[in-house]
Protein backbone atom coordinates (compact mmCIF):
# COMPACT_ATOMS: atom_id res chain seq x y z
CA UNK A 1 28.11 16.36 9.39
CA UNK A 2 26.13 19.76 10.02
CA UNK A 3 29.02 21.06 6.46
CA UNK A 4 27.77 18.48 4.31
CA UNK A 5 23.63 18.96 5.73
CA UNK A 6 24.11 22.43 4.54
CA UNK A 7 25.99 22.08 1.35
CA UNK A 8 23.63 19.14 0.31
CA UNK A 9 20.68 21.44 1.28
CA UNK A 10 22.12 24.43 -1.16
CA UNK A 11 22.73 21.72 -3.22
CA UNK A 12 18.77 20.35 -3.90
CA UNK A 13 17.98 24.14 -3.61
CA UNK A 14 19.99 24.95 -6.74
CA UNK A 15 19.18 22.11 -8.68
CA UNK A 16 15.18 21.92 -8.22
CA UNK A 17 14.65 22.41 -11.78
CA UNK A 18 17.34 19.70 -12.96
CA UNK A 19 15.20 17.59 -10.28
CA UNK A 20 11.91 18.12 -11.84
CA UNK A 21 13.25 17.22 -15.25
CA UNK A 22 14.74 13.78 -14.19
CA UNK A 23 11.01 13.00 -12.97
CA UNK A 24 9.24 14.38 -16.16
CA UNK A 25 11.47 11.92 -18.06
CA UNK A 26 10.82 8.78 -16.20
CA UNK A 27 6.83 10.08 -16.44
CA UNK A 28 6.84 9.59 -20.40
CA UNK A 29 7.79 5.92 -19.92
CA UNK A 30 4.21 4.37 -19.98
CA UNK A 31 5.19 1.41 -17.73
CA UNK A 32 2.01 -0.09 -17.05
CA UNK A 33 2.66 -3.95 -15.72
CA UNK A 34 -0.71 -4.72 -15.91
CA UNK A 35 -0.46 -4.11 -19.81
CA UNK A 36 1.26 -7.48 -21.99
CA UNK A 37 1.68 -4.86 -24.58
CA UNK A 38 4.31 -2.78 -22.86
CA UNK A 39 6.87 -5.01 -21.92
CA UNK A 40 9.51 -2.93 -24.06
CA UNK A 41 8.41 0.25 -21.85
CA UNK A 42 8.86 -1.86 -18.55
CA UNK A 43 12.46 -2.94 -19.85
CA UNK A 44 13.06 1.17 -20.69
CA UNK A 45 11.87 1.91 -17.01
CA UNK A 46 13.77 -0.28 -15.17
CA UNK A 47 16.99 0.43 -17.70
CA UNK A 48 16.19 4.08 -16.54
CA UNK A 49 16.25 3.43 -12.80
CA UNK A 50 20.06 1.48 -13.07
CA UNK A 51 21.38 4.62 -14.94
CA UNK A 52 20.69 6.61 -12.19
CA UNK A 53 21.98 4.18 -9.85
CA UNK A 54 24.84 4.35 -11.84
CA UNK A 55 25.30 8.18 -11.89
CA UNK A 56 25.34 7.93 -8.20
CA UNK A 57 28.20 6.18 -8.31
CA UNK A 58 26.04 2.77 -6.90
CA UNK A 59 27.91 -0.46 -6.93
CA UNK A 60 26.86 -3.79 -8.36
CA UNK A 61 23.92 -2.33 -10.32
CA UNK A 62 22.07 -4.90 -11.97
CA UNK A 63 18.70 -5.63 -13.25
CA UNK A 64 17.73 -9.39 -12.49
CA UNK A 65 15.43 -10.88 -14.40
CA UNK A 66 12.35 -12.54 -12.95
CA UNK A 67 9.30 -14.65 -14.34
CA UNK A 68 7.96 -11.14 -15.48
CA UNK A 69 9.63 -8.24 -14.95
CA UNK A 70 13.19 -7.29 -13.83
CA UNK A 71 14.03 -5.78 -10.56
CA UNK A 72 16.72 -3.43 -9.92
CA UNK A 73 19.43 -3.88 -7.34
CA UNK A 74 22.38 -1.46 -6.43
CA UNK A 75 24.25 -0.56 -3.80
CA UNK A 76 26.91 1.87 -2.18
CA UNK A 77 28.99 0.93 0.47
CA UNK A 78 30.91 2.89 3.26
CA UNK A 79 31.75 1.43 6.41
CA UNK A 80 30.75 -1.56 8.40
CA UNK A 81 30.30 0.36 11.74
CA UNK A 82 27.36 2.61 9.71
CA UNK A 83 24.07 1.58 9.10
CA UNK A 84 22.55 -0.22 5.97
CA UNK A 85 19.28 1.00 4.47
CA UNK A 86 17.66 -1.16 1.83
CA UNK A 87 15.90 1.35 -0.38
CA UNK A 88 12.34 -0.08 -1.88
CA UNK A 89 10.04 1.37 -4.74
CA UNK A 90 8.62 0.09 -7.37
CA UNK A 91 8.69 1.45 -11.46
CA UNK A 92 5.27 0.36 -12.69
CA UNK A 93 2.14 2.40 -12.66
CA UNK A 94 -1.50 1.45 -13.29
CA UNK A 95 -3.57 1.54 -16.16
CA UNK A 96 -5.17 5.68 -17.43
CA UNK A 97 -8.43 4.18 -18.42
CA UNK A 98 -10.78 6.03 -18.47
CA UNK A 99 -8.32 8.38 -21.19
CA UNK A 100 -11.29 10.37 -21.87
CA UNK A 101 -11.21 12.06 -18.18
CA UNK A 102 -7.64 13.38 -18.82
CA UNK A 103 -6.72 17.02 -18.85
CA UNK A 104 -3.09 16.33 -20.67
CA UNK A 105 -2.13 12.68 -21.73
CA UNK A 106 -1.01 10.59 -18.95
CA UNK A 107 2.47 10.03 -20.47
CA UNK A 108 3.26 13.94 -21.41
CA UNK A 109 3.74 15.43 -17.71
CA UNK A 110 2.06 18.93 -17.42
CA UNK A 111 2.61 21.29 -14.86
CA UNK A 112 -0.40 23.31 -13.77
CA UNK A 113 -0.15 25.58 -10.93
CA UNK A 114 1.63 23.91 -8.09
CA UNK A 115 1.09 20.34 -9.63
CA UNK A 116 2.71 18.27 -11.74
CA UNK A 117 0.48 15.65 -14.15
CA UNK A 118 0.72 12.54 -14.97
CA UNK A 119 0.52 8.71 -14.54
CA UNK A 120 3.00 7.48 -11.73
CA UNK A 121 3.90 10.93 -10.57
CA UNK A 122 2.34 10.33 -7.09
CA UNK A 123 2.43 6.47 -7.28
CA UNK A 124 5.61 6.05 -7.18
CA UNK A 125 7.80 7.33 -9.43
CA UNK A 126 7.43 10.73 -7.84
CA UNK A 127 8.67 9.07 -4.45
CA UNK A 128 11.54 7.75 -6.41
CA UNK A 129 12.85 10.10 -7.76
CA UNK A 130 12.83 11.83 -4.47
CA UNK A 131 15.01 9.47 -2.71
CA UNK A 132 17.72 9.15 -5.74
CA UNK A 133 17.86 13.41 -6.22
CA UNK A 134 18.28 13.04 -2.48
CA UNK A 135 21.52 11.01 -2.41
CA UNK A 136 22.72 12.70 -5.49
CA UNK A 137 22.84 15.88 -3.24
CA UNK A 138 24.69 14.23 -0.53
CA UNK A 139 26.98 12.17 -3.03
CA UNK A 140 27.98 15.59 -4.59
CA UNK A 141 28.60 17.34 -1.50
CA UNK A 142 30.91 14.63 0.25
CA UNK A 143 29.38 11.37 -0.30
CA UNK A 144 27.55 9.02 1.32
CA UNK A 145 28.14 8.46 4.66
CA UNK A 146 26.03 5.51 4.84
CA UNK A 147 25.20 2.24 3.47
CA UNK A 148 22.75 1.51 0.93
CA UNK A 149 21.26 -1.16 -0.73
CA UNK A 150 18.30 -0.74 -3.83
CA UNK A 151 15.82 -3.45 -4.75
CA UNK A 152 13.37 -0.98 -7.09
CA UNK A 153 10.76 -3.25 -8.57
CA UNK A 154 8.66 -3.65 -11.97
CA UNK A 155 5.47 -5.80 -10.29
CA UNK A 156 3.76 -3.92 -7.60
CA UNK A 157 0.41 -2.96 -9.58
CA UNK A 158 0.37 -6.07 -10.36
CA UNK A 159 0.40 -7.79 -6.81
CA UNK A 160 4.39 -8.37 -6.93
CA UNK A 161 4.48 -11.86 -7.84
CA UNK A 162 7.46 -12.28 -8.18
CA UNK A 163 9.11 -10.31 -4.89
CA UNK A 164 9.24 -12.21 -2.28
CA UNK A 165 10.61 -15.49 -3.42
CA UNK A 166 13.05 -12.67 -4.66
CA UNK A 167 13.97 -11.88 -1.38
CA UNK A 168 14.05 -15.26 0.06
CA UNK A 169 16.11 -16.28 -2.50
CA UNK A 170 18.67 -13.15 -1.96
CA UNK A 171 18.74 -12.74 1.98
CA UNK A 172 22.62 -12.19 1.91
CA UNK A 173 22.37 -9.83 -1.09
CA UNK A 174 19.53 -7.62 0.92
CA UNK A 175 20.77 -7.94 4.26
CA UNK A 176 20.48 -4.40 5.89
CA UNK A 177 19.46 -3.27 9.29
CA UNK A 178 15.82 -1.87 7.96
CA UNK A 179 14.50 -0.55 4.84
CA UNK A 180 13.01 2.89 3.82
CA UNK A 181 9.96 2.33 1.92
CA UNK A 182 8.68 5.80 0.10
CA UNK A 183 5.20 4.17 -0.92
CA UNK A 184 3.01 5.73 1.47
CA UNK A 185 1.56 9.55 2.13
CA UNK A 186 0.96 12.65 3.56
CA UNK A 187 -2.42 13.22 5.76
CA UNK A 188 -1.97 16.69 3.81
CA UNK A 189 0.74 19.39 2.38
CA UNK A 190 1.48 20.42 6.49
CA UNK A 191 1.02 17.40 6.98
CA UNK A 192 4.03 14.39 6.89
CA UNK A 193 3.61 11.19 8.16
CA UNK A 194 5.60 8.03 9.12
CA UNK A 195 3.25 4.49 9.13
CA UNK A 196 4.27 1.89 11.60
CA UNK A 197 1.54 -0.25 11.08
CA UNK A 198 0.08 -1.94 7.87
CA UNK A 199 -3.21 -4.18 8.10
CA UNK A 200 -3.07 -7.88 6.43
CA UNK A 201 -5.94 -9.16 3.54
CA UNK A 202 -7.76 -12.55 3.98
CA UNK A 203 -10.12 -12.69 0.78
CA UNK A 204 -12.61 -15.46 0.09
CA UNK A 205 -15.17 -16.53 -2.28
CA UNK A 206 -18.21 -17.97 -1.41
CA UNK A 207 -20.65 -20.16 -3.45
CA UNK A 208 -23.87 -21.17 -2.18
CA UNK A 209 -25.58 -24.18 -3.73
CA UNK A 210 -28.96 -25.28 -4.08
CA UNK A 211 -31.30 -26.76 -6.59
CA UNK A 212 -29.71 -28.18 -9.48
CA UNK A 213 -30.84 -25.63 -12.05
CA UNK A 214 -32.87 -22.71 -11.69
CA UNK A 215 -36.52 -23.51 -10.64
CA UNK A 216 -39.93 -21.55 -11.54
CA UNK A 217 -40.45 -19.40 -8.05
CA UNK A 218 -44.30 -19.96 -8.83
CA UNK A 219 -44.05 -23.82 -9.19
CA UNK A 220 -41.08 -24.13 -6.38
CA UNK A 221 -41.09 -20.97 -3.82
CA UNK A 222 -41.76 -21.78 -0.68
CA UNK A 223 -40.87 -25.51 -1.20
CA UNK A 224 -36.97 -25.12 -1.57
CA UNK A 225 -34.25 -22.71 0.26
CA UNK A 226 -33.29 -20.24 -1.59
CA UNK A 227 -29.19 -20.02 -2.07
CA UNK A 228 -29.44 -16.06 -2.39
CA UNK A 229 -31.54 -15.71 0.63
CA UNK A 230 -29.21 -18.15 2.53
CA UNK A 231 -26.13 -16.24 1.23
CA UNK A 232 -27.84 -13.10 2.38
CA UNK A 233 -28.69 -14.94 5.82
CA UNK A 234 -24.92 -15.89 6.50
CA UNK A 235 -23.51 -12.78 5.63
CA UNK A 236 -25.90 -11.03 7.74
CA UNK A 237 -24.81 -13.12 10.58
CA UNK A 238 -21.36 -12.47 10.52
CA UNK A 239 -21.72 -9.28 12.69
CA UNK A 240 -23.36 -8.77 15.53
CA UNK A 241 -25.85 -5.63 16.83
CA UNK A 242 -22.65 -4.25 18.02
CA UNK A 243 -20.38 -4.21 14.64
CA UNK A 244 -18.12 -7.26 16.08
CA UNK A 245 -17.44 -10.19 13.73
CA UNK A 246 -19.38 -13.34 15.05
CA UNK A 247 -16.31 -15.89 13.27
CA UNK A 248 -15.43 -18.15 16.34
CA UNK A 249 -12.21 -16.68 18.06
CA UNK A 250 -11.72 -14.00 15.49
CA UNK A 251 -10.80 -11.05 18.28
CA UNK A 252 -8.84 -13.80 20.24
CA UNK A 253 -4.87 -12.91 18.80
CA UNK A 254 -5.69 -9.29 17.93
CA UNK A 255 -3.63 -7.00 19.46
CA UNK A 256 -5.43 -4.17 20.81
CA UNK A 257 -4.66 -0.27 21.28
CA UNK A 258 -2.43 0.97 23.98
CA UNK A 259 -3.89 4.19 25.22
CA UNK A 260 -0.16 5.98 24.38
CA UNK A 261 -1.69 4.65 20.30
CA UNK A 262 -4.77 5.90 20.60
CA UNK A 263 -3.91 9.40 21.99
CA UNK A 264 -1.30 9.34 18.98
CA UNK A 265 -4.08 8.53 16.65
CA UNK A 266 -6.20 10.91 18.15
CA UNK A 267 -3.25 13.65 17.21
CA UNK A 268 -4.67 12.58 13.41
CA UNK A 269 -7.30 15.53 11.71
CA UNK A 270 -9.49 12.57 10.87
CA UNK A 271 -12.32 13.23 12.49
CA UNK A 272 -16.11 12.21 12.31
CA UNK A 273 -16.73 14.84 9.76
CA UNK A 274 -13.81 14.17 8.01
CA UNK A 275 -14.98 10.24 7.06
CA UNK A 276 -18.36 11.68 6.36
CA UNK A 277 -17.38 14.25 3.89
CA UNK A 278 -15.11 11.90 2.07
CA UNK A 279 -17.42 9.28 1.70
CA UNK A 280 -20.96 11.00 1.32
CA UNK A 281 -22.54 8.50 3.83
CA UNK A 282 -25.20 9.94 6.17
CA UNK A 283 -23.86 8.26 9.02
CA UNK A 284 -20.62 6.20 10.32
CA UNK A 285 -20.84 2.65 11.60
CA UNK A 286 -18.08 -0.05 13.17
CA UNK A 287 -18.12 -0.85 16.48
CA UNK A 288 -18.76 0.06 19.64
CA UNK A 289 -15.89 1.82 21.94
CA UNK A 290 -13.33 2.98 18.45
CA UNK A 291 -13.44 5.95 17.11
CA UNK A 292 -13.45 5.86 13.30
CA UNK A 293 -9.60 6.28 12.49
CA UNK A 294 -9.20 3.62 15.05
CA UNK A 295 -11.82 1.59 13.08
CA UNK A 296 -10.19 1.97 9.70
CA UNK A 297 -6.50 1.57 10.39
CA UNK A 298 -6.12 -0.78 13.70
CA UNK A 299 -9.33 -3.03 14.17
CA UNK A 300 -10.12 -6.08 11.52
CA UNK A 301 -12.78 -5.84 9.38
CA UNK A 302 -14.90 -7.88 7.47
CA UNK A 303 -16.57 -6.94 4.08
CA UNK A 304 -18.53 -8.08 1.32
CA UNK A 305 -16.82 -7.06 -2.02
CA UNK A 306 -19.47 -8.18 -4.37
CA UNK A 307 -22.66 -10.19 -4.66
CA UNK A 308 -23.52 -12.37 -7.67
CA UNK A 309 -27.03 -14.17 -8.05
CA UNK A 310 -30.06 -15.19 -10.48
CA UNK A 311 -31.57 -13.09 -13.13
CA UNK A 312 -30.12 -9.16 -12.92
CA UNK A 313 -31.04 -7.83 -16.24
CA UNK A 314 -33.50 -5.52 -17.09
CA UNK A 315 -36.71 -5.91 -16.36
CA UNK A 316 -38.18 -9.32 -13.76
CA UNK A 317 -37.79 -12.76 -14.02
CA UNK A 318 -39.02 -15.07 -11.46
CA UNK A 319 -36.85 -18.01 -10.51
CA UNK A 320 -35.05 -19.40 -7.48
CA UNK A 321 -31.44 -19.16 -8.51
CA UNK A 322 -29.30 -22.05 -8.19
CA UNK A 323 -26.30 -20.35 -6.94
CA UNK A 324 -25.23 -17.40 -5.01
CA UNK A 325 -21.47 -16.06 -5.03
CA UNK A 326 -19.61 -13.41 -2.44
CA UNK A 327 -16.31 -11.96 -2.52
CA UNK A 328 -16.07 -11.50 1.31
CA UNK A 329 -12.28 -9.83 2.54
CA UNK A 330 -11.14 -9.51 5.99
CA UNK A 331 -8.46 -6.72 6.72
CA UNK A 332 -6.39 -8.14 9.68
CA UNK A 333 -4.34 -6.65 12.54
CA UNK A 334 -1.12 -7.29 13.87
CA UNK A 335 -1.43 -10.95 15.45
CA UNK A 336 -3.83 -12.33 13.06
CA UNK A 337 -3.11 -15.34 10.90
CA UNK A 338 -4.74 -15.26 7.64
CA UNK A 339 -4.86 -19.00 7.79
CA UNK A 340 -6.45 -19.04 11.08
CA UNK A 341 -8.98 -16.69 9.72
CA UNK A 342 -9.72 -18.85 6.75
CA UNK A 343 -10.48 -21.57 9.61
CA UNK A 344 -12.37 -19.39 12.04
CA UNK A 345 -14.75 -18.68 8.68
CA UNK A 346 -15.33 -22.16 8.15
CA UNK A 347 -15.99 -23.12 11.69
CA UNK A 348 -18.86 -20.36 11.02
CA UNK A 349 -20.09 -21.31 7.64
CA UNK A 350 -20.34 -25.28 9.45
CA UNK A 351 -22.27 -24.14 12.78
CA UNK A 352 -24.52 -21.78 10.82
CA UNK A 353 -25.49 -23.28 7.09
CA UNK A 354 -28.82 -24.52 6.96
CA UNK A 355 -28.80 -28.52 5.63
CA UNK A 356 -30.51 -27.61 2.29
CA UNK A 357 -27.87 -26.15 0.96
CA UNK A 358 -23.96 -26.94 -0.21
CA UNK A 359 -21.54 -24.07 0.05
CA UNK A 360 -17.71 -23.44 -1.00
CA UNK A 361 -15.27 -21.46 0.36
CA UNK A 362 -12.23 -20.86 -1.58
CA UNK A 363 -9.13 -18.96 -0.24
CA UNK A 364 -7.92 -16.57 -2.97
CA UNK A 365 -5.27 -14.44 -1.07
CA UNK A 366 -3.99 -13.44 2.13
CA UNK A 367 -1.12 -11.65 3.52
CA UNK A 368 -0.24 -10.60 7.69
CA UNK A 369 -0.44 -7.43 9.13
CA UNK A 370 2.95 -5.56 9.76
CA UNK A 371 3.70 -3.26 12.82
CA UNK A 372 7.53 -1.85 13.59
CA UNK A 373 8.69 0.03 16.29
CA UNK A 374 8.46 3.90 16.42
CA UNK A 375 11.86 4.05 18.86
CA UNK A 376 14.21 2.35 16.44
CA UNK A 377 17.12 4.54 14.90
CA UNK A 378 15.30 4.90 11.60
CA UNK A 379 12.58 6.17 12.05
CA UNK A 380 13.79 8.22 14.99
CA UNK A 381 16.68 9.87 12.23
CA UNK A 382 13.45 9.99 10.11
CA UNK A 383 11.15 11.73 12.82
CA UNK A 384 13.73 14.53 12.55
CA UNK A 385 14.16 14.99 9.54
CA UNK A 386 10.59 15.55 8.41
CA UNK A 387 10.32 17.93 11.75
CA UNK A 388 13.21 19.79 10.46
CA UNK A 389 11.96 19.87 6.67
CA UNK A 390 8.50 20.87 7.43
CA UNK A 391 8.82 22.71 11.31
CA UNK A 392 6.20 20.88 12.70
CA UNK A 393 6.20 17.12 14.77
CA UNK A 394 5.14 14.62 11.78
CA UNK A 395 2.12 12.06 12.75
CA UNK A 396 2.62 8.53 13.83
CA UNK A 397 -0.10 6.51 11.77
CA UNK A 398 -1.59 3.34 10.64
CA UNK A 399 -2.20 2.58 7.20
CA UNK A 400 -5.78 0.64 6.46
CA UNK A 401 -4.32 -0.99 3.78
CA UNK A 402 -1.76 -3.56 2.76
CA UNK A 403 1.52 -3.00 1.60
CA UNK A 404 3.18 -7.19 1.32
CA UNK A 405 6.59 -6.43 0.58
CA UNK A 406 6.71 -4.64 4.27
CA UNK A 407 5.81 -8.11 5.67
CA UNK A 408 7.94 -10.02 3.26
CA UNK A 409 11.05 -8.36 4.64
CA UNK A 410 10.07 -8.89 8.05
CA UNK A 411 9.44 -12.89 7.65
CA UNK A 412 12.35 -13.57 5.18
CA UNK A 413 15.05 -10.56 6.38
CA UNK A 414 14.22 -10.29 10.14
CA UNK A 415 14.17 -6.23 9.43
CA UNK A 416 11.60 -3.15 9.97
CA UNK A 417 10.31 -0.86 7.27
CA UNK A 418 10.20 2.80 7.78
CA UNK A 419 7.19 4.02 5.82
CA UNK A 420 6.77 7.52 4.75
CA UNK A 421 6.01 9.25 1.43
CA UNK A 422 4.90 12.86 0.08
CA UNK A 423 1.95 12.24 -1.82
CA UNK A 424 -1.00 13.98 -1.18
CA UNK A 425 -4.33 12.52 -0.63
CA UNK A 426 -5.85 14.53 -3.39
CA UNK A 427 -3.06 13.54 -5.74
CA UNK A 428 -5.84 10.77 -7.94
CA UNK A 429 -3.55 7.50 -7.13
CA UNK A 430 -4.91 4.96 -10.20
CA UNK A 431 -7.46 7.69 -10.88
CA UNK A 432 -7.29 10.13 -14.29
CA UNK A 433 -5.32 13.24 -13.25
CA UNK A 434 -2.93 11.68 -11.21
CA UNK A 435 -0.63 14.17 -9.61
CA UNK A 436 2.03 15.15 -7.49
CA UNK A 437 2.44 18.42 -5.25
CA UNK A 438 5.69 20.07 -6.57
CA UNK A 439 5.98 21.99 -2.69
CA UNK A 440 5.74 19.33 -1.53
CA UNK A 441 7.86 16.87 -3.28
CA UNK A 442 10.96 19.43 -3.06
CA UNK A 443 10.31 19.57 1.09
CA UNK A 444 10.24 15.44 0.67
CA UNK A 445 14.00 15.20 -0.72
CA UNK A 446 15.03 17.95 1.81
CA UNK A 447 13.81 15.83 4.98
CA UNK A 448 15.40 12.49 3.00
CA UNK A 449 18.50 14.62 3.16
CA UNK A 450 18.19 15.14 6.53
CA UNK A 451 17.12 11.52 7.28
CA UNK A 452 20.41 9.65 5.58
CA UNK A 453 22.91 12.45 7.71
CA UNK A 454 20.41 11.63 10.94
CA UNK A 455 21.77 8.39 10.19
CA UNK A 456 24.96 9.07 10.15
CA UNK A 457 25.21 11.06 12.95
């Protein structure tokens, strides 16, 4: 294959600016899921994605129509002794409030300098676009010599709620031996990355009851427990002097670091001063014996999202609230059951409440942690490709965050996700200014060039 790696190579390097045009025309679609006014733009997106499909030649392109949005399937087969990656992105982008804090409209892409404006050029359309002027240099230089299978979504800003029965109800449609997920980043522009491990989201709300209205704190303080200083008492309880979670067998399934992980991690330029500077804090916290990129991408946390209580207008007003509310979330590790963890948090709230009050706990969402192997053929073709794009060993990292579709192919397709991207971190995901590094993204569909012949090879 090292005639076609070449040719497809010359190939992307002749047709950069043909590239950048197919991305500033998918940019002007304002395909924001989130808005009920824009379904005609959504429809124009994903209509946009199965034309491409279609100039590559794709098979069995078809946009299926969900409760909301429509997702977009294709795919190009070559031989049953090759390997078949399902290809997932999504086509909707959030919101540009606040419009005022734009330098050039969101929907009018604007290259400045090395950058490339607008909404969805980072997240994801950018990444996108990548992958399909990636295959279009191989298709045109020999063809594919794998298989491939597309499942391109309209929901993911949205909290894809329509996916995964999707996928459960299409397991013979999508089966493939892993998928290539673009919807992650760079830890800089020298920089790439591949993420093998995603954390899981327990998130709860918390109500803390008391007297039946709101009382005079003159006629009543002192007399009757305050559900705001209870809330505040429970919370405080839930960690202990050395920043581990007190919720009865929380640590107990967690799957800890191997020491090969954490000198990986410790490869990572995130360093003390690195967390400091990007969060203006005067000091880190977490616990005991992790370092903080350990802390914030491979130990569970808990958190309290919001507080809501009594009289917070201007000015003072003295009463004993009748209520308290929390948003408390819980990023879980690899091992962790969400539904455990809603357990485990009301063993707590039961040893712990005082009797003079009456508290709720409702479960609003939850999702598991993912982890794949870094030794399987993917993202070992994948390793090498970004090495040979960018001439430098890419880092092996774990993403704080969440990304669900990763576990719902695990649970309903049996198969790994190999996670990369090119964004920056700079590049203003769901902020004003959004951006994507144009360096950068050109390097990207080189080393996806590299990763589909890797494959084949």
């Amino acid at each position: 294959m090292t005639d076609q790696r070449t040719s497809a190579l010359k190939y992307a390097g002749s047709n950069k600016e043909q590239f950048l045009n197919s991305l500033k025309d998918i940019l002007t679609i304002p395909s924001i899921s989130t808005d009920p006014t824009k379904v005609g733009d959504m429809q124009h997106a994903a209509e946009w994605v199965a034309t491409q499909l279609i100039s590559l030649g794709m098979q069995r392109v078809n946009l299926y129509p969900t409760a909301k949005y429509p997702i977009v399937y294709g795919e190009w087969k070559t031989s049953k002794k090759m390997p078949t990656v399902l290809i997932y992105g999504h086509y909707d982008v959030q919101p540009v409030d606040p419009l005022e804090l734009w330098k050039s409209q969101p929907f009018e892409p604007e290259k400045r300098g090395e950058d490339l404006y607008a909404r969805g050029a980072s997240d994801m359309k950018g990444q996108i676009v990548a992958v399909i002027k990636a295959i279009e240099a191989i298709v045109k230089t020999g063809g594919l010599p794998v298989n491939v299978k597309w499942i391109i979504e309209g929901e993911e800003e949205i909290g894809s709620p329509n996916l995964e029965s999707f996928i459960s109800d299409h397991k013979a449609l999508l089966t493939c031996d892993f998928a290539l997920n673009t919807d992650s980043g760079m830890l800089g522009a020298d920089g790439p990355s591949i993420t093998y491990a995603l954390r899981g989201l327990a998130y709860f709300e918390l109500k803390i009851f008391g007297p039946a209205t709101d009382l005079h704190s003159g006629i009543y303080g002192g007399v009757v427990h305050n559900p705001a200083n209870a809330l505040a008492e429970l919370i405080a309880g839930m960690h202990d002097k050395q920043g581990r979670i007190t919720l009865p067998g929380f640590y107990d399934t967690v799957l800890d670091l191997s020491e090969e992980e954490r000198a990986e991690l410790a490869r990572l330029p995130l360093t003390d001063k690195h967390y400091l500077d990007q969060t203006g804090v005067p000091a880190l916290t977490g616990e005991l014996d992790y370092t903080p990129v350990e802390q914030a991408s491979a130990r569970p946390t808990l958190d309290v999202n919001g507080l809501l209580s009594g009289f917070t207008g201007v000015g003072s007003k003295t009463i004993i609230p009748a209520w308290a509310m929390a948003k408390i979330s819980m990023r879980l590790v690899p091992k962790q059951d969400p539904k455990e963890v809603h357990k485990q948090l009301i063993q707590y709230l039961e040893a712990n409440s005082p009797k003079n009050i009456r508290w709720e706990l409702t479960a609003m969402a939850g999702g598991r942690a993912s982890i794949s192997s870094r030794n399987s053929a993917g993202v070992i073709a994948l390793e090498k490709a970004l090495e040979a794009s960018w001439g430098i060993t890419p880092f092996f990292k774990r993403e704080g965050g969440s990304i669900p579709v990763v576990t719902h192919m695990q649970e309903h397709l049996g198969v790994d996700s190999v996670l990369t991207g090119f964004g920056l971190p700079d590049d203003n995901l769901h902020a004003p200014n959004e951006k994507i590094h144009l360096p950068t993204w050109y390097k990207g569909i080189n080393a996806l060039i590299h990763f589909f012949i890797n494959l084949a090879d």
